[in-house]
N, C-alpha and C. Protein backbone atom coordinates (compact mmCIF):
# COMPACT_ATOMS: atom_id res chain seq x y z
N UNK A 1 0.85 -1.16 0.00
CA UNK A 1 0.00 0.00 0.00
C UNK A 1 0.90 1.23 0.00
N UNK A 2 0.45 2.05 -1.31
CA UNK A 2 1.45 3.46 -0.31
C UNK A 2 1.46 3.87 0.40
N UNK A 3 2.39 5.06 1.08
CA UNK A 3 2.41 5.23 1.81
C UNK A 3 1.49 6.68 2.11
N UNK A 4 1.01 7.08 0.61
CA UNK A 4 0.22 7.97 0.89
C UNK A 4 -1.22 7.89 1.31
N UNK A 5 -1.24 6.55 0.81
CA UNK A 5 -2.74 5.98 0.75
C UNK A 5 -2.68 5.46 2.99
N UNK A 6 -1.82 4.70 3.22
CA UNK A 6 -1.62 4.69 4.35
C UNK A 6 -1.67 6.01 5.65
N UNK A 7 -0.81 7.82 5.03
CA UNK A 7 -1.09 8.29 5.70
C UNK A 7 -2.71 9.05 5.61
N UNK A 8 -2.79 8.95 4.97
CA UNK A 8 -4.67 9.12 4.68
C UNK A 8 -5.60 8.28 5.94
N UNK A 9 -5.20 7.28 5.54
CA UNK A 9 -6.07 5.95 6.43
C UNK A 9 -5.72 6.86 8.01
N UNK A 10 -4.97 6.98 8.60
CA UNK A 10 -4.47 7.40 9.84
C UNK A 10 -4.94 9.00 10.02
N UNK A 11 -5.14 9.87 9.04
CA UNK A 11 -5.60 10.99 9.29
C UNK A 11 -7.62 10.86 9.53
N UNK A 12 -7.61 9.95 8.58
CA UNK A 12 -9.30 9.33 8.59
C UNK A 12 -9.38 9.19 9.98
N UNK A 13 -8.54 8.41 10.82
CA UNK A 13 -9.08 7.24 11.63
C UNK A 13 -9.12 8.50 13.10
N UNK A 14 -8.25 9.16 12.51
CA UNK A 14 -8.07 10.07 14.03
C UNK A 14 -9.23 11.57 13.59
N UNK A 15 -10.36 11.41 12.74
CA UNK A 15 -10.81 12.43 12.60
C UNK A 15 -12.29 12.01 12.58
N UNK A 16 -12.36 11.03 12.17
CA UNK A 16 -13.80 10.35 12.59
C UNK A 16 -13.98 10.32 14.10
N UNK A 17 -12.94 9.21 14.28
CA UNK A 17 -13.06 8.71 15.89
C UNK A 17 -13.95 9.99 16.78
N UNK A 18 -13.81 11.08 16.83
CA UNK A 18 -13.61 11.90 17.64
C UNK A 18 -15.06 12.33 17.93
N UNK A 19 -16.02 12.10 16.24
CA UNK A 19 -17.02 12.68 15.97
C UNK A 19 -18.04 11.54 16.61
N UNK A 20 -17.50 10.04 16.25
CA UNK A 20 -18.50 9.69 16.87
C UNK A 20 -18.52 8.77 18.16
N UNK A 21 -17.17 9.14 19.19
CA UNK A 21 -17.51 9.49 20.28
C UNK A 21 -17.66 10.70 21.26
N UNK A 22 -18.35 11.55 20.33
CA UNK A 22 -18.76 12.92 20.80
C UNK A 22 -20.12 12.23 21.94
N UNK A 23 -20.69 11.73 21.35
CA UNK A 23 -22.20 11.47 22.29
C UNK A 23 -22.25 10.24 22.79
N UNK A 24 -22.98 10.41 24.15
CA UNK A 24 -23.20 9.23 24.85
C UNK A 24 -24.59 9.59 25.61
N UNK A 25 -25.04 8.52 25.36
CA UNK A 25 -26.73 8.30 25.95
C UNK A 25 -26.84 7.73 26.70
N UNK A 26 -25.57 7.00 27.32
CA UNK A 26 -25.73 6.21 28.52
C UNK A 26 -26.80 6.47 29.73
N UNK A 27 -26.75 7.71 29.91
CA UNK A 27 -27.47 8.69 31.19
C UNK A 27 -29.04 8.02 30.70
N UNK A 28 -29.77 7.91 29.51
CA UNK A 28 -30.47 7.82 29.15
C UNK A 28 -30.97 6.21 28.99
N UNK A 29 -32.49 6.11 29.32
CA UNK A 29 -32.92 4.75 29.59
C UNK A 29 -33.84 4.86 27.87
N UNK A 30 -33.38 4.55 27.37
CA UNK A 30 -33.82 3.99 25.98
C UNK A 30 -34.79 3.36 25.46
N UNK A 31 -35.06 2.23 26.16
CA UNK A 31 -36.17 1.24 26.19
C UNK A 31 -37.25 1.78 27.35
N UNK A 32 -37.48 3.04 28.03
CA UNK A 32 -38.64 3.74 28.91
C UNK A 32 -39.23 4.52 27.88
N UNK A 33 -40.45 4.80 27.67
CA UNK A 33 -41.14 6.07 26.89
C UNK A 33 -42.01 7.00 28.47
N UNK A 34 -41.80 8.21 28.32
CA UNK A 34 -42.50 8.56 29.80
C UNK A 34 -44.01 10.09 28.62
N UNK A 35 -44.81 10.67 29.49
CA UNK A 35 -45.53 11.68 28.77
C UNK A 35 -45.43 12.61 29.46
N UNK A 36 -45.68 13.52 29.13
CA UNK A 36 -45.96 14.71 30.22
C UNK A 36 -46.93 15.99 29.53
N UNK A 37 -47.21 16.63 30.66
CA UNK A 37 -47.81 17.91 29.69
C UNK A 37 -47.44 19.04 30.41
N UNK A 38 -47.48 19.90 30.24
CA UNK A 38 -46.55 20.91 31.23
C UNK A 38 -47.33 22.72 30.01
N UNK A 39 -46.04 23.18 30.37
CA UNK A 39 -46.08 24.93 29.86
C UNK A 39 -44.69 25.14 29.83
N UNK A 40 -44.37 25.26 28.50
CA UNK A 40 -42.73 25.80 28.15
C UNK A 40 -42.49 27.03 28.84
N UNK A 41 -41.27 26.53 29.54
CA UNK A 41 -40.46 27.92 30.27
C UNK A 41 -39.51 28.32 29.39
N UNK A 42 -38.84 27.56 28.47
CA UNK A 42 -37.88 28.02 27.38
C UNK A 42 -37.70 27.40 26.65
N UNK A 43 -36.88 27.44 25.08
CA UNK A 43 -36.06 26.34 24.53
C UNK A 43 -35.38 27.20 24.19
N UNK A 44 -33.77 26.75 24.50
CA UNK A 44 -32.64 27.17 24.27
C UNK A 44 -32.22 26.27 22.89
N UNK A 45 -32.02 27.35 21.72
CA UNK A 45 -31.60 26.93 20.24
C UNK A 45 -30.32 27.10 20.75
N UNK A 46 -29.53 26.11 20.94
CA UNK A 46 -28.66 26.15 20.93
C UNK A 46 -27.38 25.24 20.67
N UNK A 47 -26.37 25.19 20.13
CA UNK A 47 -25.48 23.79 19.75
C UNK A 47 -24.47 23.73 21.02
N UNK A 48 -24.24 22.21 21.19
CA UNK A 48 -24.62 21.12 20.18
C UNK A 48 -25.85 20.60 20.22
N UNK A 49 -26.70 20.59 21.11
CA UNK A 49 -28.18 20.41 21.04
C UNK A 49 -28.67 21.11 22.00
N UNK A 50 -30.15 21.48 21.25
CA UNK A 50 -31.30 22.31 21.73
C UNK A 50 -32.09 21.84 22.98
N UNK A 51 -32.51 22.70 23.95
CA UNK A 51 -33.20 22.06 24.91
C UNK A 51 -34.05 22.60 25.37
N UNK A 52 -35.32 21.81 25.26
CA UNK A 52 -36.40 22.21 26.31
C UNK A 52 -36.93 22.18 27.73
N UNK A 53 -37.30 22.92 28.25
CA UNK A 53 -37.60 23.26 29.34
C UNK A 53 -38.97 23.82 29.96
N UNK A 54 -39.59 22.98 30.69
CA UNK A 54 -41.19 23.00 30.95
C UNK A 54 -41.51 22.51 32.11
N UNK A 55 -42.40 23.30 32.68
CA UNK A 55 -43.25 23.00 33.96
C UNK A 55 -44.30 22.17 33.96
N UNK A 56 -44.40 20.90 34.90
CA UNK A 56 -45.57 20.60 34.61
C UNK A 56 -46.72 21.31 35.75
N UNK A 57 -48.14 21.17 36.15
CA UNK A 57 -49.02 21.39 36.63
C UNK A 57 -48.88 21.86 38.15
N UNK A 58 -47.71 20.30 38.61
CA UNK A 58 -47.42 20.02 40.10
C UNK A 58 -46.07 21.25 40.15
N UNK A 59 -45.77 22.09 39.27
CA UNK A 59 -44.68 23.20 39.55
C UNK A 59 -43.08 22.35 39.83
N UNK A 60 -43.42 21.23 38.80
CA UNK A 60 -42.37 20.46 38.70
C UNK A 60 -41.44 20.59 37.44
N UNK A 61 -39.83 21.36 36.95
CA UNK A 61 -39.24 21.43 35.82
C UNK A 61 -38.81 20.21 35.33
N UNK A 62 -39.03 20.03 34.27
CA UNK A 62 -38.15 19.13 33.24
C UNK A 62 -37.38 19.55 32.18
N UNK A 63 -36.30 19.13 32.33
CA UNK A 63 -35.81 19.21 30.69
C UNK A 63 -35.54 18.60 29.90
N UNK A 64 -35.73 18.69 28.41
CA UNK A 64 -35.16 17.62 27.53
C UNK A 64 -34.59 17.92 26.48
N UNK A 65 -33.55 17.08 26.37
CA UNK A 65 -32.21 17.31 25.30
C UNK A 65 -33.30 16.96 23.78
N UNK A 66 -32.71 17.91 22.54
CA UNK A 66 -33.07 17.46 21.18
C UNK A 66 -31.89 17.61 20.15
N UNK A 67 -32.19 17.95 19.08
CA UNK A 67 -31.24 18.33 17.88
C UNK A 67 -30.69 19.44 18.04
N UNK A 68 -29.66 19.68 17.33
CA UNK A 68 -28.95 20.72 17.39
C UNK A 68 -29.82 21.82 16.41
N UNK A 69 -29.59 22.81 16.55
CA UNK A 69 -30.10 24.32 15.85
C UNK A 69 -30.14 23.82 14.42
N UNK A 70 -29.25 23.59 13.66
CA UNK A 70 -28.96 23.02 11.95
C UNK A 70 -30.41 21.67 12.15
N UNK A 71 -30.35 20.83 12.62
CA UNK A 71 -31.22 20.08 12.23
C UNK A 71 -32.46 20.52 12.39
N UNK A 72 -32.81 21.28 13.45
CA UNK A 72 -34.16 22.02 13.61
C UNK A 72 -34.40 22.35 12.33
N UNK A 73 -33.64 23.41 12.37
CA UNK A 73 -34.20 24.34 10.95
C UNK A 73 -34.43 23.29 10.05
N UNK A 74 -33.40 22.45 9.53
CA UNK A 74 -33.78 21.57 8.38
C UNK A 74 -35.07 21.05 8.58
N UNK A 75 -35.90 20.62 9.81
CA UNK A 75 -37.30 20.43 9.95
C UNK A 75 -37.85 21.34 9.70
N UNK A 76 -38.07 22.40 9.56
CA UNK A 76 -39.12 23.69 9.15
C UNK A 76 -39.45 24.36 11.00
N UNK A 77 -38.01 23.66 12.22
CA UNK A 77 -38.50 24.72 13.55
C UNK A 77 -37.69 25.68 13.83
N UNK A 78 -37.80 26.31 13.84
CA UNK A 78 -36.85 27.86 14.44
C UNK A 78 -37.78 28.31 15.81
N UNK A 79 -36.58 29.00 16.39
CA UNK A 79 -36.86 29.41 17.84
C UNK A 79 -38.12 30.16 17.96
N UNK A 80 -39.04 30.87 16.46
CA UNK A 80 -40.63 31.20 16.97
C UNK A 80 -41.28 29.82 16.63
N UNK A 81 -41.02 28.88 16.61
CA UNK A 81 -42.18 27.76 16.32
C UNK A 81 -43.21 27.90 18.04
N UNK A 82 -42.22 27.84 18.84
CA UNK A 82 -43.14 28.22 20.15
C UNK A 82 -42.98 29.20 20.91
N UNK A 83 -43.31 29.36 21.96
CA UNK A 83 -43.56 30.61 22.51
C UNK A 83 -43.22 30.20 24.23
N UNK A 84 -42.80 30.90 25.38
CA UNK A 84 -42.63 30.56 26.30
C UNK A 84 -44.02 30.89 26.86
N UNK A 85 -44.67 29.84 27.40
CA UNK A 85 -46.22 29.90 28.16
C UNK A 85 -46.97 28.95 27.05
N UNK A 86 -46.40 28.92 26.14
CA UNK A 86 -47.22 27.67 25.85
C UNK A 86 -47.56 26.40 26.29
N UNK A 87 -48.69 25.29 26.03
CA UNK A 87 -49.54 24.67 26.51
C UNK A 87 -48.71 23.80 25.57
N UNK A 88 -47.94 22.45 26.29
CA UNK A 88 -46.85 21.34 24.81
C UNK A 88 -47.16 19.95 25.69
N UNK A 89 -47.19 19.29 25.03
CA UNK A 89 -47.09 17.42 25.49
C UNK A 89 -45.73 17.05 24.95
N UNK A 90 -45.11 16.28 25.95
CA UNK A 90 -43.79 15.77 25.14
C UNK A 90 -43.92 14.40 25.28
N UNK A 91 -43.23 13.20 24.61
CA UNK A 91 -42.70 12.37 24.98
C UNK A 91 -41.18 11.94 24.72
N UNK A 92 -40.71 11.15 25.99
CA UNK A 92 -39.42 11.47 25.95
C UNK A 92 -39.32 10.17 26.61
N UNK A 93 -37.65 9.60 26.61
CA UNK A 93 -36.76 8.65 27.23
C UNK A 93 -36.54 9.22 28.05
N UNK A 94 -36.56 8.69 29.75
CA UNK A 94 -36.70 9.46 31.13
C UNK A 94 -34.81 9.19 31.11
N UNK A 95 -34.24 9.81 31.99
CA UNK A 95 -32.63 9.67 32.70
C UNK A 95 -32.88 8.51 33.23
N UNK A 96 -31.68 7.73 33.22
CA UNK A 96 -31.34 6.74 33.77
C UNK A 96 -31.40 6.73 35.74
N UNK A 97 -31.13 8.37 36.15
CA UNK A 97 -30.39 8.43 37.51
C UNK A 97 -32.08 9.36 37.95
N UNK A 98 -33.06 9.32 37.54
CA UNK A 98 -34.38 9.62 38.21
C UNK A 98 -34.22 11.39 37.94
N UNK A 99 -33.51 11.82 37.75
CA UNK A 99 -33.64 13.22 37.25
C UNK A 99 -34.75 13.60 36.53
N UNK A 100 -35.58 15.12 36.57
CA UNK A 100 -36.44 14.76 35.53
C UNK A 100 -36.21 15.40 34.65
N UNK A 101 -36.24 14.95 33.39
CA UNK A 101 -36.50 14.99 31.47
C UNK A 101 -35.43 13.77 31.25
N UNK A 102 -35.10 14.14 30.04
CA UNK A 102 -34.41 13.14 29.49
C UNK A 102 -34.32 13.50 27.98
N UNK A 103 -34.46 12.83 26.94
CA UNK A 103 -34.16 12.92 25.52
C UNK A 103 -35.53 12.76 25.16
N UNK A 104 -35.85 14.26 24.37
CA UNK A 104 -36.97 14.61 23.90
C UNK A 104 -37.53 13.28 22.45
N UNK A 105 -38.84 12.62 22.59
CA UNK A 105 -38.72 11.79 21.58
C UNK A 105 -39.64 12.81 20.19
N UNK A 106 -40.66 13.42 20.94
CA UNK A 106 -41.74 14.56 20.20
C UNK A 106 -42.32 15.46 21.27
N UNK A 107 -42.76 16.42 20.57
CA UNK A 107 -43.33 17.98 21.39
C UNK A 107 -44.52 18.03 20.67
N UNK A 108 -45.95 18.01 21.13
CA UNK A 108 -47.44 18.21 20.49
C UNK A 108 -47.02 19.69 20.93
N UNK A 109 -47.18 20.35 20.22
CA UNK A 109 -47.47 22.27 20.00
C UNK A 109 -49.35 22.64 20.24
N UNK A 110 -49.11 23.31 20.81
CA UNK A 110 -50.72 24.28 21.13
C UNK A 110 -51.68 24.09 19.65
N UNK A 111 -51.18 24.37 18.40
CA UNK A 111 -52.04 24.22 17.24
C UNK A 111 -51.75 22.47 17.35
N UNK A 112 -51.55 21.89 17.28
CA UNK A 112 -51.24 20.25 17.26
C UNK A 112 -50.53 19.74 16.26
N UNK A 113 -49.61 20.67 15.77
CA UNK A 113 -48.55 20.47 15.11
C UNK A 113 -47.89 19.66 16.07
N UNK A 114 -46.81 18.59 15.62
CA UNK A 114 -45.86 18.09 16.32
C UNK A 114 -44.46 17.80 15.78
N UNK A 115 -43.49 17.98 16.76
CA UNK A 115 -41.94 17.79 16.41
C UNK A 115 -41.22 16.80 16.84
N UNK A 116 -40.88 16.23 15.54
CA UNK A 116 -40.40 14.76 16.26
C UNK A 116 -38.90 15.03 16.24
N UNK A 117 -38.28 14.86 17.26
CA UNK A 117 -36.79 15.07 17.59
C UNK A 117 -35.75 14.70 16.48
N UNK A 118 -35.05 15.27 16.16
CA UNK A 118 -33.97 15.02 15.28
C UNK A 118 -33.38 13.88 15.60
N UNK A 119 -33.02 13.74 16.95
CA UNK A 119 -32.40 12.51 17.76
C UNK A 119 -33.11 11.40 17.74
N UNK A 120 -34.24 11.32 17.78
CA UNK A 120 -34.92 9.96 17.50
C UNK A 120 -35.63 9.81 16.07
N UNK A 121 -35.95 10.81 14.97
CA UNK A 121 -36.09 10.54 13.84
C UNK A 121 -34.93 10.28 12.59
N UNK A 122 -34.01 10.62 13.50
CA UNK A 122 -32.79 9.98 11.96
C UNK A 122 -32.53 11.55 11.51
N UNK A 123 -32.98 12.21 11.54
CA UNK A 123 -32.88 13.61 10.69
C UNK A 123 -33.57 13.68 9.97
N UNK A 124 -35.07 12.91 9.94
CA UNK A 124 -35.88 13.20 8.79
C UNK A 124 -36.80 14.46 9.18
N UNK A 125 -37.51 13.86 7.72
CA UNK A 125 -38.71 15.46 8.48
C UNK A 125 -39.74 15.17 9.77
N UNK A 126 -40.10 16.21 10.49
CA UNK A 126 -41.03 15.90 11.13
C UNK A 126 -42.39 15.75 10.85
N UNK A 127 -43.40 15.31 11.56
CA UNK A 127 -44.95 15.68 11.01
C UNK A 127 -44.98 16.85 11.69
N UNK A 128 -44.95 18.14 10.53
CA UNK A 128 -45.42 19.67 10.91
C UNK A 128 -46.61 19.79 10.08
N UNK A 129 -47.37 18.60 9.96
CA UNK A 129 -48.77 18.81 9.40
C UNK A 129 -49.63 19.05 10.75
N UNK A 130 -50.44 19.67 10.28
CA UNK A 130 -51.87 19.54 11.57
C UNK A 130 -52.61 17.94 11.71
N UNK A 131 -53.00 17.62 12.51
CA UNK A 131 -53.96 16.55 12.62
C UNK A 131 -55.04 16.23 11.48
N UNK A 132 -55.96 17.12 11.10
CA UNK A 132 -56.89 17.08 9.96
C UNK A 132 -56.02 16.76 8.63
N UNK A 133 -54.77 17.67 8.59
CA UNK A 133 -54.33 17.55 7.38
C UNK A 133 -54.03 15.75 7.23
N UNK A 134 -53.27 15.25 7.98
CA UNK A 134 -52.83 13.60 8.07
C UNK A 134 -53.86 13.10 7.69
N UNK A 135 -55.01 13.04 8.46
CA UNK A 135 -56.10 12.52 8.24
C UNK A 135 -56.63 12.81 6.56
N UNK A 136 -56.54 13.44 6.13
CA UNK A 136 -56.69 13.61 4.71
C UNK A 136 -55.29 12.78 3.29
N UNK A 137 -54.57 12.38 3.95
CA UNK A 137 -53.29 12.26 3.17
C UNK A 137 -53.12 10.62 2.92
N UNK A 138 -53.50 10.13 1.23
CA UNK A 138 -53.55 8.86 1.52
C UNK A 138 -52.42 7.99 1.52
C-alpha cells in the first residue's frame, strides 16, 4: 500500500473517531417512553443540542435534550415555532439516575402540530402537518 494511501487511512481514523464518540446516551434509559404535559419555560436553540424546558401542573421542571439548531431548521423549527407559556405534550426517554426529562422523543405544539426530535427521527422530516391535514393524506 502506499504510503500515501496509508497516511490518509491514519488521518481518517483520528478524525472520525472523535465525531462519533462525541455522544453518549448512557445517562439515558432507551427502552422507557414517559408523557408529560406541562407549559414551556424556554427552549434554548442552541449547539450542540437544543433544549427544552417545561413546567408541569405540580410546579415540577423538566428538561429535555433534542437536535442541534442546523437540524431544527432543516425540519421547518426555528426558535418562533413556540412561545414561552405555551400549553406542549412531550414524549421522551426518562434519565437513567431519576432526574427529571431526558431525551426529547416529540413535542405536540398548542395548534397540534408536532416535532419529532432530530435525535430519535434519523434527521428526517417531522410531522409539521396539523392533525386534519394527516387525516386527509392517503
Amino acid at each position: 500500500m502506499p504510503k500515501s494511501m496509508q497516511a490518509a487511512m491514519v488521518v481518517l481514523a483520528f478524525t472520525v473517531a472523535p465525531v462519533y464518540a462525541h455522544h453518549s446516551f448512557s445517562g439515558i434509559d432507551m427502552e422507557k417512553t414517559e408523557a408529560l404535559n406541562g407549559t414551556l419555560v424556554r427552549f434554548d436553540f442552541s449547539a450542540p443540542h437544543s433544549r427544552l424546558v417545561m413546567m408541569t401542573s405540580d410546579s415540577q421542571e423538566y428538561q429535555f435534550l433534542t437536535g442541534s439548531p442546523t437540524q431544527l431548521l432543516r425540519m421547518g423549527f426555528d426558535p418562533r415555532t413556540v412561545h414561552k407559556g405555551d400549553k406542549i405534550e412531550v414524549t421522551y426517554h426518562p434519565t437513567r439516575n431519576g432526574s427529571r426529562g431526558g431525551e426529547l422523543i416529540k413535542m405536540k405544539m398548542p395548534d397540534g402540530r408536532e416535532l419529532v426530535s432530530p435525535l430519535e427521527a434519523g434527521n428526517t422530516s417531522p410531522s409539521q402537518s396539523k392533525p386534519e391535514e394527516e387525516a386527509a393524506r392517503p
